[in-house]
N, C-alpha and C. Protein backbone atom coordinates (compact mmCIF):
# COMPACT_ATOMS: atom_id res chain seq x y z
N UNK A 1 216.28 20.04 -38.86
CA UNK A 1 215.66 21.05 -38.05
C UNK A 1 214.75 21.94 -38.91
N UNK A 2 215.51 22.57 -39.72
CA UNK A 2 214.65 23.30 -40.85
C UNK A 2 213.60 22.38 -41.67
N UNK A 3 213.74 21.88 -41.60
CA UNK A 3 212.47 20.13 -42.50
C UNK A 3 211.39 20.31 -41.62
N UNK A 4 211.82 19.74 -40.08
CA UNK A 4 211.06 19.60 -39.24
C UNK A 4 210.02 20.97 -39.14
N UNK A 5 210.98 22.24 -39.19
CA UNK A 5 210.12 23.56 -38.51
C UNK A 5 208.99 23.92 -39.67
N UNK A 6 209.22 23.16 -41.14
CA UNK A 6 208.65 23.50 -42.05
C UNK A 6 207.43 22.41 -42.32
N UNK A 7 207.33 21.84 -41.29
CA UNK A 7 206.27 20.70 -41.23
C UNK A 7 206.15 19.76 -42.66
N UNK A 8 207.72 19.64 -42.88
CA UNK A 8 208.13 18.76 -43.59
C UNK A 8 207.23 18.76 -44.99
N UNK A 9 207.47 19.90 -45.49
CA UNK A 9 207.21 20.51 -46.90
C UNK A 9 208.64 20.24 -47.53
N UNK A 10 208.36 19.92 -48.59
CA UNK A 10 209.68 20.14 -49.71
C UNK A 10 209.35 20.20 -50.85
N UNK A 11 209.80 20.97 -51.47
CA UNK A 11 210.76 21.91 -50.88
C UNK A 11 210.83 22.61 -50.11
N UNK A 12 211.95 23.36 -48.90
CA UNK A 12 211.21 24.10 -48.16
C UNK A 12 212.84 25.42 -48.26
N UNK A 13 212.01 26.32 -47.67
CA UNK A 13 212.78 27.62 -47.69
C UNK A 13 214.38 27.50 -46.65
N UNK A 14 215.66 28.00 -46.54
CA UNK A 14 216.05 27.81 -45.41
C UNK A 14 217.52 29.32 -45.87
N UNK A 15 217.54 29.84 -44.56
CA UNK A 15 219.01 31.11 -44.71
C UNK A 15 219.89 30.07 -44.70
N UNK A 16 221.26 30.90 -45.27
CA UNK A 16 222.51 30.70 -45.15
C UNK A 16 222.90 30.70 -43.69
N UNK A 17 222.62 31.64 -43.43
CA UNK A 17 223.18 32.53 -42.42
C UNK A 17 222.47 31.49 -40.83
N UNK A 18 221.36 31.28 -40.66
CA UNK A 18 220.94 30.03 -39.70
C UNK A 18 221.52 28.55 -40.27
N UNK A 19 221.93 28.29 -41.19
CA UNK A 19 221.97 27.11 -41.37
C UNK A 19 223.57 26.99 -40.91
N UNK A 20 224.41 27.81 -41.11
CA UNK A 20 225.63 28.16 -40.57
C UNK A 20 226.09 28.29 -39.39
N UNK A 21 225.24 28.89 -38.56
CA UNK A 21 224.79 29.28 -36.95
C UNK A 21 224.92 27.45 -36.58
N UNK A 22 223.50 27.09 -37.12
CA UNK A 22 223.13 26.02 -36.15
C UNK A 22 224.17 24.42 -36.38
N UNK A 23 224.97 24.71 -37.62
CA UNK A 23 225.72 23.99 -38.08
C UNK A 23 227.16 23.95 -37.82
N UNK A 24 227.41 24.98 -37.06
CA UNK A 24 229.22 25.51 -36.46
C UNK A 24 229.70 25.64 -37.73
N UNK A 25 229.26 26.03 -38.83
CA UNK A 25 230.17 26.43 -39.75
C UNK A 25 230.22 28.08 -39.99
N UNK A 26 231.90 27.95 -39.66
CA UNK A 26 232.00 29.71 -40.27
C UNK A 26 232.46 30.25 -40.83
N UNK A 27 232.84 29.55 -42.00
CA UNK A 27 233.64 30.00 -43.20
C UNK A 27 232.63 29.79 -44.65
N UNK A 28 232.11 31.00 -45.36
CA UNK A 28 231.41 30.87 -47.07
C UNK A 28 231.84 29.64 -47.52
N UNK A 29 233.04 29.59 -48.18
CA UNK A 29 233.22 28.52 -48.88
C UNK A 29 233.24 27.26 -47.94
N UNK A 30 233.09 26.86 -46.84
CA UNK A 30 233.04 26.07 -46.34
C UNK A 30 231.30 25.49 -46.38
N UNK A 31 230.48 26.11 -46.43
CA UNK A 31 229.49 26.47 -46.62
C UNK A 31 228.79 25.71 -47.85
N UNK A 32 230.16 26.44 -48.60
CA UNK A 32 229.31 26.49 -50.19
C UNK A 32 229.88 24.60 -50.56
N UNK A 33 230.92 24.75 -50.10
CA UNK A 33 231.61 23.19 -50.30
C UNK A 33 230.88 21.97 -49.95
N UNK A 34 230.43 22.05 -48.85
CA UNK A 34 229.13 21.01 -47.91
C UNK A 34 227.75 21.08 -49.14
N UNK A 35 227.63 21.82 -49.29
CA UNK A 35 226.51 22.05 -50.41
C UNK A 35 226.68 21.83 -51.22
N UNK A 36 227.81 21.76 -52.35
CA UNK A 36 227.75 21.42 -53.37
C UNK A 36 228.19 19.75 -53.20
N UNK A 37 228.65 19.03 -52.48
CA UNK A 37 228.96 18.05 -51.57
C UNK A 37 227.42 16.90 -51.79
N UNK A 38 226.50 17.64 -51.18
CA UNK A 38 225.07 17.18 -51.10
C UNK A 38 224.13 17.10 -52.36
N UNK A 39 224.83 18.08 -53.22
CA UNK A 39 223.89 18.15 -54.42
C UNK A 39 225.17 16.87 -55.17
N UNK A 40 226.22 17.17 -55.27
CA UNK A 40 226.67 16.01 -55.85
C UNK A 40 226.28 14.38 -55.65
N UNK A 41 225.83 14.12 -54.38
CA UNK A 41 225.81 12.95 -53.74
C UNK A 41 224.14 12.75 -54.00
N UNK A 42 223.73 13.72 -54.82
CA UNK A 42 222.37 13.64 -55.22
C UNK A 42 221.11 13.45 -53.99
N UNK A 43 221.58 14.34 -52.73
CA UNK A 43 221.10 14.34 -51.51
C UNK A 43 219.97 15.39 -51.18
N UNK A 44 220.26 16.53 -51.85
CA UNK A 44 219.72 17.58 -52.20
C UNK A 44 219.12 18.21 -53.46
N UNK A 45 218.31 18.96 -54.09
CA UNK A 45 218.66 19.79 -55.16
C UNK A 45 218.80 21.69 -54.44
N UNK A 46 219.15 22.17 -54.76
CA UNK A 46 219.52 23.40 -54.45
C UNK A 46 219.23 24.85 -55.38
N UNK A 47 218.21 25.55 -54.78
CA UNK A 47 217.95 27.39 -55.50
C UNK A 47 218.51 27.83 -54.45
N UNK A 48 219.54 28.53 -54.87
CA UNK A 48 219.99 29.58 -54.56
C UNK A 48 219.47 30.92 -53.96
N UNK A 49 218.97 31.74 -53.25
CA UNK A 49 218.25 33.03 -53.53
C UNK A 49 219.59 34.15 -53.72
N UNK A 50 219.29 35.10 -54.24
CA UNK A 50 220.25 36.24 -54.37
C UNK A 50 219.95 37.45 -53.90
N UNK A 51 218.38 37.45 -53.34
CA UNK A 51 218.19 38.31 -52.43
C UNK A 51 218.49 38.61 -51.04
N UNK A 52 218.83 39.74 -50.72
CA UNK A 52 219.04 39.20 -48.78
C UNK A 52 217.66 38.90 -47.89
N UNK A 53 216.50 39.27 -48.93
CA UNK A 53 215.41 38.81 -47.87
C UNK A 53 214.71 38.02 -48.08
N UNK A 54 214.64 36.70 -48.88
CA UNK A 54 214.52 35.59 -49.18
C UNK A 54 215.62 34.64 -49.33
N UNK A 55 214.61 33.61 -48.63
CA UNK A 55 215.98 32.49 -47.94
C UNK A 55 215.97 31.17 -49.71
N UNK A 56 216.86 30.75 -49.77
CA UNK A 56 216.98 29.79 -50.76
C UNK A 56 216.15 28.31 -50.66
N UNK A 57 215.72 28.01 -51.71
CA UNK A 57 215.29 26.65 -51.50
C UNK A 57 216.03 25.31 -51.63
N UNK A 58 215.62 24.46 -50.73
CA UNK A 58 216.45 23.08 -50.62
C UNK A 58 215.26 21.84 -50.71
N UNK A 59 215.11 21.33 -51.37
CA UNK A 59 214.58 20.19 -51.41
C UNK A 59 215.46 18.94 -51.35
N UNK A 60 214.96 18.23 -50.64
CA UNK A 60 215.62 16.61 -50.28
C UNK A 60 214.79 15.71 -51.19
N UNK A 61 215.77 15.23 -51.67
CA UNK A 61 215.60 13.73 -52.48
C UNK A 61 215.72 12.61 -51.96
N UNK A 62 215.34 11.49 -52.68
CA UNK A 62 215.58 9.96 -51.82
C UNK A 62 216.74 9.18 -52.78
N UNK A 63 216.70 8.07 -52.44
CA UNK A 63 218.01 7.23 -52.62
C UNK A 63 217.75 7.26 -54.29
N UNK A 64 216.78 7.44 -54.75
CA UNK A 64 217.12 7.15 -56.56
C UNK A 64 216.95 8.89 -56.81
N UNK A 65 217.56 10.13 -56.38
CA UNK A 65 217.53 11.26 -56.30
C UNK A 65 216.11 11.59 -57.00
N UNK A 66 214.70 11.47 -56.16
CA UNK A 66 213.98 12.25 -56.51
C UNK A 66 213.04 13.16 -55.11
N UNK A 67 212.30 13.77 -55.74
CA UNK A 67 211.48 14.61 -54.35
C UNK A 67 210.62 13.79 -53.85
């Protein structure tokens, strides 16, 4: 959804906080677990943001983990 709304830029920007919403997840570490899940499985790479008003970046990789 977020790929799509970003006209499939990647990396692309995405909240915690919507990705949680649109995902039925409602627990942090549940959150954080799925994610680190994806970066393990080399599905993702993952920035973090630590601001509250910038959303973190996610870029998707392909089957030999690159962008």
């Amino acid at each position: 959804m977020y790929h799509d709304r970003a006209s499939r830029q990647n990396p692309f920007r995405v909240s915690r906080r919507e990705l949680m919403k649109h995902s039925a997840i409602r627990s942090y570490a549940t959150y954080h677990k799925c994610m680190n899940e994806l970066i393990a499985n080399g599905l993702i790479e993952y920035e973090p943001s630590y601001h509250p008003n910038f959303a973190s970046r996610v870029t998707l990789l392909d089957n030999n983990g690159e962008a």
